[in-house]
C-alpha atoms as a PDB file:
ATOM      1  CA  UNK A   1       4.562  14.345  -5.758  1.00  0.00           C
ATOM      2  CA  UNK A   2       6.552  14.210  -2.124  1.00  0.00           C
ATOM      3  CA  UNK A   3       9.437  15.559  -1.302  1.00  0.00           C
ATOM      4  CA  UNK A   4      10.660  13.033   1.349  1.00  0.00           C
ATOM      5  CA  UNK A   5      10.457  14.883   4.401  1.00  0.00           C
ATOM      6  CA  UNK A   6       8.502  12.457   6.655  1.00  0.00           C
ATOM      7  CA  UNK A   7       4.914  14.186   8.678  1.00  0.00           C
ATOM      8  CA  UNK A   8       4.113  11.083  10.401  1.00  0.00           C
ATOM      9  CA  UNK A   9       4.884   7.837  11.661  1.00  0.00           C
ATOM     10  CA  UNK A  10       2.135   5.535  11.300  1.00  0.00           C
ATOM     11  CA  UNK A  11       1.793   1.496  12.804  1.00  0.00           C
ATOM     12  CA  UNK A  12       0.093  -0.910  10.756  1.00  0.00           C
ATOM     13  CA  UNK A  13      -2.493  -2.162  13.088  1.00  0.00           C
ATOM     14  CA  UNK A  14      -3.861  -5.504  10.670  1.00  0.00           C
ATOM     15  CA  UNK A  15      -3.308  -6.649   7.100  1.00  0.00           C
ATOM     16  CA  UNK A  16      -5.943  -8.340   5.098  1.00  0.00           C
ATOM     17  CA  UNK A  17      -5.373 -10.031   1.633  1.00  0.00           C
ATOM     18  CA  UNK A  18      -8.084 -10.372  -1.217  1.00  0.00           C
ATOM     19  CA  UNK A  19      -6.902 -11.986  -4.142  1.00  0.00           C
ATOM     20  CA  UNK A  20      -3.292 -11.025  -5.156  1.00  0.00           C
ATOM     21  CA  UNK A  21      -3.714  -7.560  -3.205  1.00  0.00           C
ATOM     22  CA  UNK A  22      -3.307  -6.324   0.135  1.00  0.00           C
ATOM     23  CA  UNK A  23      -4.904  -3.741   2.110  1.00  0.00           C
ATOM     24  CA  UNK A  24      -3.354  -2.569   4.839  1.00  0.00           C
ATOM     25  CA  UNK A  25      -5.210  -0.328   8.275  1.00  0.00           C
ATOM     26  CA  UNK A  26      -2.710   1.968   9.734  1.00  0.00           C
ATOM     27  CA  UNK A  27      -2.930   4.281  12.986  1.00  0.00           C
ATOM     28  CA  UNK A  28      -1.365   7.588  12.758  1.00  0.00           C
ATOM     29  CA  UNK A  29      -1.404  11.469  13.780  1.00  0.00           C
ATOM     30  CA  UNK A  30      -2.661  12.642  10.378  1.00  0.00           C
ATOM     31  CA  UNK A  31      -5.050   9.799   9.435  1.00  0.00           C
ATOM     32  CA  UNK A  32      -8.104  11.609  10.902  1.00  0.00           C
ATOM     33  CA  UNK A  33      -6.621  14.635   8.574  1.00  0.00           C
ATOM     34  CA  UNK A  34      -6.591  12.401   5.506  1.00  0.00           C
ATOM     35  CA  UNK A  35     -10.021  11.164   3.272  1.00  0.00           C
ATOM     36  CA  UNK A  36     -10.318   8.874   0.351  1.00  0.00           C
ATOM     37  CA  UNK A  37      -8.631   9.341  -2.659  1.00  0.00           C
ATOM     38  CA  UNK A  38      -6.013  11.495  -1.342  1.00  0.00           C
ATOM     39  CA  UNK A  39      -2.745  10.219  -2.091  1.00  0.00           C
ATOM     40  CA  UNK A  40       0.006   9.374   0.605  1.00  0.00           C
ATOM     41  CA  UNK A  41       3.320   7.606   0.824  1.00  0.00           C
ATOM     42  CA  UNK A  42       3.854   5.077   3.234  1.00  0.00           C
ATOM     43  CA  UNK A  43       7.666   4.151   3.482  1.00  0.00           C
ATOM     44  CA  UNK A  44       7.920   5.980   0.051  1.00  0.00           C
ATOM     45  CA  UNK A  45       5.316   4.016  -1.924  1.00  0.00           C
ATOM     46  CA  UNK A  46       2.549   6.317  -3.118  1.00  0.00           C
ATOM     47  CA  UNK A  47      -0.875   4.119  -1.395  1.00  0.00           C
ATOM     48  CA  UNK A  48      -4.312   5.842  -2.329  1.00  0.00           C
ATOM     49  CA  UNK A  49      -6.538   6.428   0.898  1.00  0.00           C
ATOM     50  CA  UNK A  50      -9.591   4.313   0.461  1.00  0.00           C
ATOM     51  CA  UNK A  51     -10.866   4.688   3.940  1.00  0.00           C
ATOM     52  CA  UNK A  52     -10.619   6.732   6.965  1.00  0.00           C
ATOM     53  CA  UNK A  53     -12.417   5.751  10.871  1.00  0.00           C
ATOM     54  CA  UNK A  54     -11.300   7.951  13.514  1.00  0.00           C
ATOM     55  CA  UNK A  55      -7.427   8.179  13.772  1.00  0.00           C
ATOM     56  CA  UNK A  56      -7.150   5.036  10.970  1.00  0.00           C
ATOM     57  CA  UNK A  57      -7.106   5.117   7.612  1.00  0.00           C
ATOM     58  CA  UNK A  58      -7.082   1.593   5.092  1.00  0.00           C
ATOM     59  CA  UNK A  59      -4.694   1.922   1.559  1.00  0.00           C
ATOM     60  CA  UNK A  60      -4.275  -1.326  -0.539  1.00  0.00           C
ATOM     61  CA  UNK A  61      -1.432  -2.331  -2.656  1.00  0.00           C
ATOM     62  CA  UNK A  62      -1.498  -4.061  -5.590  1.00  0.00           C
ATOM     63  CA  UNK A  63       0.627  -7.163  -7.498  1.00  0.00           C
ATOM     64  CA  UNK A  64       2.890  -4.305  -8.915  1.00  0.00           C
ATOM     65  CA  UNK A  65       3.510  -2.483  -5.933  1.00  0.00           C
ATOM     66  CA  UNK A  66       4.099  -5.329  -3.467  1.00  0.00           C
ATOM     67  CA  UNK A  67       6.849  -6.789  -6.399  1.00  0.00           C
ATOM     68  CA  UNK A  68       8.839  -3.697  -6.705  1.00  0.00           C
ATOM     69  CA  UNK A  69       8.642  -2.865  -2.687  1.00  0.00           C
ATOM     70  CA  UNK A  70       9.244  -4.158   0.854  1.00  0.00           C
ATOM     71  CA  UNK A  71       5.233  -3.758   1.729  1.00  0.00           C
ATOM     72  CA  UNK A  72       4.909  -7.298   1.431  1.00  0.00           C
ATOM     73  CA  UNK A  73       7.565  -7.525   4.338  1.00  0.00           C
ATOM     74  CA  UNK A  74       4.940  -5.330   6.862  1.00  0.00           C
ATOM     75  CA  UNK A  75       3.772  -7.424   9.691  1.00  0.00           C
ATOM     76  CA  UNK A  76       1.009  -5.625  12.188  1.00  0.00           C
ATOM     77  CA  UNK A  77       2.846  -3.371  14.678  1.00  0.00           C
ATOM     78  CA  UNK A  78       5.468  -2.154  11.992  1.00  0.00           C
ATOM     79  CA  UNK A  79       5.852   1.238  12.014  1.00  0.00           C
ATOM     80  CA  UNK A  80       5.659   2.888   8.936  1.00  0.00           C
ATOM     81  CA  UNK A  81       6.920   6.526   7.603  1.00  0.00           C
ATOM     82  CA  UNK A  82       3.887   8.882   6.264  1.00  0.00           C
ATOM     83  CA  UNK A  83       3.708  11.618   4.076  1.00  0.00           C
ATOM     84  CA  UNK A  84       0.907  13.732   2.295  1.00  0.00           C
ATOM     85  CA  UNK A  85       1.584  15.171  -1.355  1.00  0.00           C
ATOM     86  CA  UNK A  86       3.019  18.410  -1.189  1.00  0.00           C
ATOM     87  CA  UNK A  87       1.678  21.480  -1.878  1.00  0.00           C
ATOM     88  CA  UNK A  88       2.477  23.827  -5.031  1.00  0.00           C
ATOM     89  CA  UNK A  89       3.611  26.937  -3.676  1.00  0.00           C
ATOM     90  CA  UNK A  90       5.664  25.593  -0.481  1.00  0.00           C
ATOM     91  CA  UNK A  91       9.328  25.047   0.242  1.00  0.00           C
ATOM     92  CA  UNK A  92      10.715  21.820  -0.522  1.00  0.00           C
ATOM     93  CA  UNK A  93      12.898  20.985   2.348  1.00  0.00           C
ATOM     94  CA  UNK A  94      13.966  17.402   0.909  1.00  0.00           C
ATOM     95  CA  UNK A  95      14.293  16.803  -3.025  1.00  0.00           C
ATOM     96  CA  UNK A  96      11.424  15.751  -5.565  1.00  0.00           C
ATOM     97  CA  UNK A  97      10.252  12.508  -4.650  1.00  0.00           C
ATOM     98  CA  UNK A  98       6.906  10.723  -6.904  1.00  0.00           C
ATOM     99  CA  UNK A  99       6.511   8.012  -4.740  1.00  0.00           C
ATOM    100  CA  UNK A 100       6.907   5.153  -7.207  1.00  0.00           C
ATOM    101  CA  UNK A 101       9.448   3.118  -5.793  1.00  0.00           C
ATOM    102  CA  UNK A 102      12.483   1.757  -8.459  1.00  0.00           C
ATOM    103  CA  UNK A 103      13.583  -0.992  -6.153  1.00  0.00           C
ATOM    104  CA  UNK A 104      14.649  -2.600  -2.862  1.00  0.00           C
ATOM    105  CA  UNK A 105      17.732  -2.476  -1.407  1.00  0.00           C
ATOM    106  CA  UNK A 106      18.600  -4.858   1.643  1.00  0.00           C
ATOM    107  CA  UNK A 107      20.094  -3.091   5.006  1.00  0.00           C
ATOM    108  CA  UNK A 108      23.881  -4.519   5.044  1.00  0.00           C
ATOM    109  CA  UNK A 109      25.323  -2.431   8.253  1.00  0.00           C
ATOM    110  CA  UNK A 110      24.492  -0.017  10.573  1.00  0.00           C
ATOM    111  CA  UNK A 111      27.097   2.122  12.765  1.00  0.00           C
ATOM    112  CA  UNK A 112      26.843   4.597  15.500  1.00  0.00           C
ATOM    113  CA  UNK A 113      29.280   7.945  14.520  1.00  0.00           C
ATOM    114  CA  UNK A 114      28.898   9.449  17.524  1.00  0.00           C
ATOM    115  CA  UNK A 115      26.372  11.918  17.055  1.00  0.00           C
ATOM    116  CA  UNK A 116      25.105  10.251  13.630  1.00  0.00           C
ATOM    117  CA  UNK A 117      23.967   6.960  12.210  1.00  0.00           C
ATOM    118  CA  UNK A 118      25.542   5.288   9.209  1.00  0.00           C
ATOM    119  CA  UNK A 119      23.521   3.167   7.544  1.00  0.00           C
ATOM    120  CA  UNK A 120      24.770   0.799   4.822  1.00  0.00           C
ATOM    121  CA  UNK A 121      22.225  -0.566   1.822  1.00  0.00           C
ATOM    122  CA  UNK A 122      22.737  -3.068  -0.828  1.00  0.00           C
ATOM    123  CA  UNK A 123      20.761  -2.923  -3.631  1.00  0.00           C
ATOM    124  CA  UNK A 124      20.532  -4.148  -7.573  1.00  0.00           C
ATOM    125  CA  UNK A 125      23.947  -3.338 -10.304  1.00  0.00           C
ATOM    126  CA  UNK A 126      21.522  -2.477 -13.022  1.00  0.00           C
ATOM    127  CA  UNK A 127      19.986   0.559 -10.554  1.00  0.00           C
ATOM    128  CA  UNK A 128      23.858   1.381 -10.202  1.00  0.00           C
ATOM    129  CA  UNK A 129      23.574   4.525 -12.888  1.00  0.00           C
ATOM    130  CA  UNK A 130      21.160   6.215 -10.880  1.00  0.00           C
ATOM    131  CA  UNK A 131      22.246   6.909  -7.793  1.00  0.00           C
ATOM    132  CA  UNK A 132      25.870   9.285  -7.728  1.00  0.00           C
ATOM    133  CA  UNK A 133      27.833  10.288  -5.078  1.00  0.00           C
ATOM    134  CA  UNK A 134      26.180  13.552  -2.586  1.00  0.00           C
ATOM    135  CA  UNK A 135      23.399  12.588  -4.674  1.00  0.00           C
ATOM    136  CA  UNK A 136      19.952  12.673  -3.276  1.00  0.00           C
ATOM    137  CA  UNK A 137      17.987   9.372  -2.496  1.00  0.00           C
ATOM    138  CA  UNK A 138      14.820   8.468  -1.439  1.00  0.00           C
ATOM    139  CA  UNK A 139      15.060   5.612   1.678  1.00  0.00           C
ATOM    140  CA  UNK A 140      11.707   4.693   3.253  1.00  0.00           C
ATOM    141  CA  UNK A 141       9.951   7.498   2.095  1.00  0.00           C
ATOM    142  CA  UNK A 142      13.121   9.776   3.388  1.00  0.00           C
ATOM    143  CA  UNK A 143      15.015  12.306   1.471  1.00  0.00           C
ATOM    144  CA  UNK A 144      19.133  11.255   2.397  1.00  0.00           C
ATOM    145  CA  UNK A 145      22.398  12.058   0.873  1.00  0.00           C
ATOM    146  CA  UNK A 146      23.993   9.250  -0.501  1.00  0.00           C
ATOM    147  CA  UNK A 147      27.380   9.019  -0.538  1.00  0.00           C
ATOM    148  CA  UNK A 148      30.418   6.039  -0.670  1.00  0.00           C
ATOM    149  CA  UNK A 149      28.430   4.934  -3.430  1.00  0.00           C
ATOM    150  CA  UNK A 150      29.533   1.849  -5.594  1.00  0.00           C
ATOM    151  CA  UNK A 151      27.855  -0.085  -8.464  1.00  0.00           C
ATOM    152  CA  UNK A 152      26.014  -2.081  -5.679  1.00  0.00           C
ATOM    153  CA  UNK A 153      25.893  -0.434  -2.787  1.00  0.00           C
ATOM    154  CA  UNK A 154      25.987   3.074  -0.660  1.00  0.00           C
ATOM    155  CA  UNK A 155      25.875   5.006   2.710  1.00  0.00           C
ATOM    156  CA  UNK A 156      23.631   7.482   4.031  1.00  0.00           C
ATOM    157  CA  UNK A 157      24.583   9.415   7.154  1.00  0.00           C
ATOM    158  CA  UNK A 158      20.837   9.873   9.934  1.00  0.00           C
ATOM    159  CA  UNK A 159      21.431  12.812  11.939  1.00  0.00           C
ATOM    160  CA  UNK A 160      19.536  12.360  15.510  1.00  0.00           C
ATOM    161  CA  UNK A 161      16.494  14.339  14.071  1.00  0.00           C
ATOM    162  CA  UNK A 162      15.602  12.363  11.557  1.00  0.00           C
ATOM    163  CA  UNK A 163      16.449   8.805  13.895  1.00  0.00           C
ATOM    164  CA  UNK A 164      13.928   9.982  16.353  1.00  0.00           C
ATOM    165  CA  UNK A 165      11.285  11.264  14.065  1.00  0.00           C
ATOM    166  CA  UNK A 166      11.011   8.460  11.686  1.00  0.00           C
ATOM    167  CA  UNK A 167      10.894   4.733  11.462  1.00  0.00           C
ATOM    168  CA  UNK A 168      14.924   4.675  10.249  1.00  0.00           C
ATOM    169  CA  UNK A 169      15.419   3.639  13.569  1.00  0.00           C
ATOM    170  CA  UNK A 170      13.856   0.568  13.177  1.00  0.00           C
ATOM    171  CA  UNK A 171      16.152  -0.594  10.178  1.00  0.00           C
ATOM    172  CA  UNK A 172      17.969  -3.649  11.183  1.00  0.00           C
ATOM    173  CA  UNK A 173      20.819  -5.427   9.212  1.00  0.00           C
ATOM    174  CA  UNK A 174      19.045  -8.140   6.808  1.00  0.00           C
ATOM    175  CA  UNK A 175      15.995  -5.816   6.252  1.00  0.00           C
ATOM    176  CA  UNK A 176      14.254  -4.817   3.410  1.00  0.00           C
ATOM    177  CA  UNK A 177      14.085  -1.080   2.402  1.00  0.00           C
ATOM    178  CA  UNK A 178      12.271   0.763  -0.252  1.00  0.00           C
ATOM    179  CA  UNK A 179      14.232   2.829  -2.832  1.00  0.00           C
ATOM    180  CA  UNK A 180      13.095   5.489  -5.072  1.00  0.00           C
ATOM    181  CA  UNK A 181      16.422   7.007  -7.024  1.00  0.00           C
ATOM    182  CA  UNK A 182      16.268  10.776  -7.970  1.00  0.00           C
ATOM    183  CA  UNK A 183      13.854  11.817 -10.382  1.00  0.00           C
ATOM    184  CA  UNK A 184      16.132  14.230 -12.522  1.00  0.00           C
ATOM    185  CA  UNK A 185      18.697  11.726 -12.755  1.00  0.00           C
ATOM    186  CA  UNK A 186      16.703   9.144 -13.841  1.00  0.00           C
ATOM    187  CA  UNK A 187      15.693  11.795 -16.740  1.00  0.00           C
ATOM    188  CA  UNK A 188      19.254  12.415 -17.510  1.00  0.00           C
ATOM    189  CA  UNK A 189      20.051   8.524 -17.456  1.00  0.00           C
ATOM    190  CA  UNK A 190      16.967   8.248 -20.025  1.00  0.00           C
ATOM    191  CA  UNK A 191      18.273  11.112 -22.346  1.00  0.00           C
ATOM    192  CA  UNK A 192      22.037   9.672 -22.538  1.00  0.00           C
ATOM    193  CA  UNK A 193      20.407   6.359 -24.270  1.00  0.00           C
END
């Protein structure tokens, strides 16, 4: 469980593929922190820790993972939003976040509002139930507000914090982002069947 408040930004340093998987060695602050098995989300998707060499650590993802995310996008030199699980006892600054990503969305505009940055994402109708407006949402691993929200698309406002201290900044119109809608909602969606 995260809660979407990125620790780290990490850059994937190589990528290596072995069979339909691949692993992935990323550089980082907190990968000297981290040791195997320990779970972490990378750009939202919860990645187990398989390995760990100085300030490196190696996570692999899976058929599953790579079709429901942008990982299969990362190139070497991307850099990459990191969080560890939270902690039971400790505030949760962002919202509940599990790390299993729902979907992609695709980056459709980005614009400068003077003090903020709003971003514009596309992403699948049948998702379009999930997500409301002022409603939390889960972008790259970060907790956001989501709001002008319509059956395929929706706005999140950056505030200059959160531009400088994750990889958001690195969003570009045409990319691929990874979306993880909130938790109780999806619940609630799931109960109204």
């Amino acid at each position: 469980m995260f809660t979407g408040i990125v620790e780290a930004v990490g850059t994937v340093l190589d990528i290596s593929a072995s069979g339909s998987n691949l692993s992935f060695r990323i550089r980082s602050g907190i990968s000297a922190e981290l040791k195997p098995d320990q779970s972490v989300a990378h750009d939202g998707a919860c990645l187990t820790v398989e390995q760990v060499v100085g300030d490196t650590h190696r996570v692999t993802a899976i058929r599953e993972t790579l079709a429901k995310t942008a990982l299969g996008d990362w190139r070497p030199g991307r850099r990459v939003n990191l969080e560890r699980s939270m902690v039971l006892g400790g505030r949760i600054d962002g919202h509940l976040v599990q790390g299993h990503v729902d979907t992609t969305g695709t980056c459709i505009a980005l614009q400068s509002m003077d003090g903020s940055t709003e971003i514009s994402f596309s992403f699948p109708e049948s998702f379009a139930h999930l997500v409301i407006e002022k409603g939390s949402i889960c972008i790259n691993g970060i907790s956001l507000t989501a709001f002008s929200v319509l059956q395929d698309r929706l706005s999140v406002a950056v505030i200059p914090y959160t531009w400088a201290h994750t990889a958001i900044a690195d969003t570009q119109v045409g990319a691929r982002v990874n979306l993880e809608f909130d938790m109780l909602g999806k619940y609630v969606a799931r109960l109204r069947r």
